[in-house]
Protein backbone atom coordinates (compact mmCIF):
# COMPACT_ATOMS: atom_id res chain seq x y z
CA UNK A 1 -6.35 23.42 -4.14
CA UNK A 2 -8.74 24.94 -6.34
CA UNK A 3 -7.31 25.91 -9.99
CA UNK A 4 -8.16 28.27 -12.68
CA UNK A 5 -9.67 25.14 -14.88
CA UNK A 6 -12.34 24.97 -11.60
CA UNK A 7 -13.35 28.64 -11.44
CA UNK A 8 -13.48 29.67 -15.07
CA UNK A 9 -16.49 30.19 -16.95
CA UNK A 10 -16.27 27.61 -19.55
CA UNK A 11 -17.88 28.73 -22.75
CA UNK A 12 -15.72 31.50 -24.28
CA UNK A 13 -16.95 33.02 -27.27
CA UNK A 14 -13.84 35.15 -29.64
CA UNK A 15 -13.90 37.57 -31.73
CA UNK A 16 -11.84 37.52 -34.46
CA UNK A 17 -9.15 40.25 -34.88
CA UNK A 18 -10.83 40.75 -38.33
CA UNK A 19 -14.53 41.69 -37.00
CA UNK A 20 -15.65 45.34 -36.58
CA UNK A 21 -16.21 47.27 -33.72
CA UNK A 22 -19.57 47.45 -34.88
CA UNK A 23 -20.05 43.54 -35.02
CA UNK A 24 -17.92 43.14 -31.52
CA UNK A 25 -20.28 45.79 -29.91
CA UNK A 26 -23.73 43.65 -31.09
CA UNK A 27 -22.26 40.66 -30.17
CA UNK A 28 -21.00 41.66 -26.50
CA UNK A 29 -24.95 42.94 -25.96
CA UNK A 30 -26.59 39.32 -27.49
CA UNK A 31 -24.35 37.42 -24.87
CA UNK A 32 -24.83 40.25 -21.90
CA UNK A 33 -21.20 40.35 -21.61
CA UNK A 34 -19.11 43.50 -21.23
CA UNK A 35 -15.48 41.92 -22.60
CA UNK A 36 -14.94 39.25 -25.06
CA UNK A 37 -11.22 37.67 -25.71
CA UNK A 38 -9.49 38.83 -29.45
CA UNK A 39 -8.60 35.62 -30.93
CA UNK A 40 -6.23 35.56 -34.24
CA UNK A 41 -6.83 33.52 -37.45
CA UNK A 42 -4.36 31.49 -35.98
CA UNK A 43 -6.54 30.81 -32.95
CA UNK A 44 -4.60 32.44 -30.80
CA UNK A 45 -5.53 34.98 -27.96
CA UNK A 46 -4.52 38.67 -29.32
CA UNK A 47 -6.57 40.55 -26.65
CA UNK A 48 -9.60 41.20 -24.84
CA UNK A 49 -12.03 43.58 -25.64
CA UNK A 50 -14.05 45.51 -23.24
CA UNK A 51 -17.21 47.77 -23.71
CA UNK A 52 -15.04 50.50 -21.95
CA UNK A 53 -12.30 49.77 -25.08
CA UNK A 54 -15.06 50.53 -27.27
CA UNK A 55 -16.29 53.90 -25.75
CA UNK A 56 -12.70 55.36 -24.81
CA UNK A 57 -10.68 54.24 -27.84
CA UNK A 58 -13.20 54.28 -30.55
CA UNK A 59 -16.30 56.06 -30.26
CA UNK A 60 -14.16 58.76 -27.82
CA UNK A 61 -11.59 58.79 -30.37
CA UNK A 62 -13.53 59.69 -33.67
CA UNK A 63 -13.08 56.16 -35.09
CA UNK A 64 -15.38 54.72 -36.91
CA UNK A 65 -16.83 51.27 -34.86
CA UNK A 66 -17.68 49.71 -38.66
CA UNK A 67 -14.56 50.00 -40.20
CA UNK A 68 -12.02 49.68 -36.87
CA UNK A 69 -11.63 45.94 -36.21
CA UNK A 70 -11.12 44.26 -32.71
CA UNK A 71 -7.39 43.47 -33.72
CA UNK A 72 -6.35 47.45 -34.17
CA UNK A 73 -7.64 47.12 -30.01
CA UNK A 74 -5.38 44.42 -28.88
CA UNK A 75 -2.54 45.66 -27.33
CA UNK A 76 0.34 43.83 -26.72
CA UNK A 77 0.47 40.01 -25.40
CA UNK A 78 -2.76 39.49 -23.42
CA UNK A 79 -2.13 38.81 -19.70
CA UNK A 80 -3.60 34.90 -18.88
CA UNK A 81 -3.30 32.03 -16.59
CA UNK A 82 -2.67 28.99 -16.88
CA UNK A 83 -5.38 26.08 -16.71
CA UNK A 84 -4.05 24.19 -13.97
CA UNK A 85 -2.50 27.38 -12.20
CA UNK A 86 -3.82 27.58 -8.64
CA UNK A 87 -6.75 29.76 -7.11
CA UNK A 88 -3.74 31.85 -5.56
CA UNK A 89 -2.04 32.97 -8.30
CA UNK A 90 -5.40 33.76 -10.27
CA UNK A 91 -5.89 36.60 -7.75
CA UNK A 92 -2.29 37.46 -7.77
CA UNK A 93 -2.09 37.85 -11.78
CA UNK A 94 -5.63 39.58 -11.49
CA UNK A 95 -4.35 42.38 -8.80
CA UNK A 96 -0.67 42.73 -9.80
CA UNK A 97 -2.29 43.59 -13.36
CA UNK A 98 -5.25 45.02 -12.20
CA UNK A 99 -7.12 43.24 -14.41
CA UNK A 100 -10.87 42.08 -13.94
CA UNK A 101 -10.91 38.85 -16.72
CA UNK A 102 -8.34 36.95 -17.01
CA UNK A 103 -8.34 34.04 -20.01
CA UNK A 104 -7.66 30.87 -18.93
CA UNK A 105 -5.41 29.11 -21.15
CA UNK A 106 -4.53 25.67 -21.68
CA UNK A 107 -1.11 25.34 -23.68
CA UNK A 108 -2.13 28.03 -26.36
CA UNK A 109 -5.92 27.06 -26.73
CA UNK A 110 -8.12 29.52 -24.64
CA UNK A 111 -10.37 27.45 -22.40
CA UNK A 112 -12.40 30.49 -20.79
CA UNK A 113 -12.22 33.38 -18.60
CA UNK A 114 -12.55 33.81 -15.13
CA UNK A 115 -14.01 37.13 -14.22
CA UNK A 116 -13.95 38.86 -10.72
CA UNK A 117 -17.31 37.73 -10.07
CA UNK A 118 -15.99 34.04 -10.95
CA UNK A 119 -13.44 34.99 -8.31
CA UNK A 120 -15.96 36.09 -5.57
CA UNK A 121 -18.21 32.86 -6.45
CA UNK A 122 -15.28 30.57 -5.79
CA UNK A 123 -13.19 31.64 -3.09
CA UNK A 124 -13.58 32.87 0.55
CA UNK A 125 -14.34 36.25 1.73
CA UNK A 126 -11.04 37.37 3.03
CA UNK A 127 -9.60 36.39 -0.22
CA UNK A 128 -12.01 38.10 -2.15
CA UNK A 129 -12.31 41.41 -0.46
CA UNK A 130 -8.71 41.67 -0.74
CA UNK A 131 -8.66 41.42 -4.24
CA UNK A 132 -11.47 43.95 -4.76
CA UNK A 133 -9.20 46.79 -2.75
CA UNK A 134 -6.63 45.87 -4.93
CA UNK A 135 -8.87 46.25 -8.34
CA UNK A 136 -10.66 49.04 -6.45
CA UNK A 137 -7.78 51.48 -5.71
C-alpha cells in the first residue's frame, strides 16, 4: 500500500498568514511553484494559496497585493490528508474536493503536499486518468 507520507513532495515551504500578497507572489516565482500552504503563527495550516487566488481575488478584485496578506485568502479549514492515509483515499479527497494539492499532514504539523503531478508520478495509469476526468470536468 502506498501512503500519502510516500508520494508527497517533502520540502514544504509556508507562508505566514501575516506576509503580503506581494511577498507570497515573489516567493511562489523564486521556488517555480504555483500554490504554497498558509501556515498560522501557531504553525498551523490556515490555507493554501494559489497564483490563480492571487489574480481572481486580489489583483481582479482591486486589492492591493502589498497590503492584503495571505491570511485574508484562507478560507475556511484547509482540506488535507493524513500522513499515513493510503494512496486511495489521496485521490478520493483530491476528486471529491476537486482539489489539485493536497497538504499532507502528520498530527497537526504539515509534512508536504502532494500535487496531481505527485499523483501521476506515483500511481498507475488507470488510477490516474481517472482522477484527471474528475479534476478535469
Amino acid at each position: 500500500m502506498t501512503t500519502a507520507r510516500e508520494i508527497k513532495t517533502p520540502d514544504v515551504t509556508c507562508l505566514g498568514a501575516d506576509d503580503s500578497i506581494l511577498d507570497a507572489a515573489k516567493k511562489l516565482t523564486a521556488l517555480g511553484v504555483g500554490a504554497l500552504p498558509i501556515c498560522g503563527s501557531d504553525e498551523r495550516l490556515k490555507g493554501m494559496l494559489t497564483d490563480r487566488d492571487i489574480v481572481v481575488k486580489v489583483l481582479g478584485a482591486g486589492k492591493d497585493p502589498s497590503t492584503c496578506t495571505a491570511g485574508e485568502l484562507a478560507q475556511g479549514e484547509a482540506v488535507t490528508i493524513g500522513a499515513d492515509d493510503d494512496a486511495e483515499d489521496v485521490m478520493r479527497t483530491m476528486a471529491a474536493h476537486k482539489v489539485r494539492r493536497l497538504p499532507v499532514i502528520d498530527g497537526h504539523t504539515l509534512v508536504g503536499v502532494i500535487a496531481q503531478a505527485d499523483v501521476a508520478r506515483s500511481l498507475a495509469d488507470p488510477q490516474v486518468g481517472e482522477l484527471l476526468e474528475v479534476l478535469s470536468s
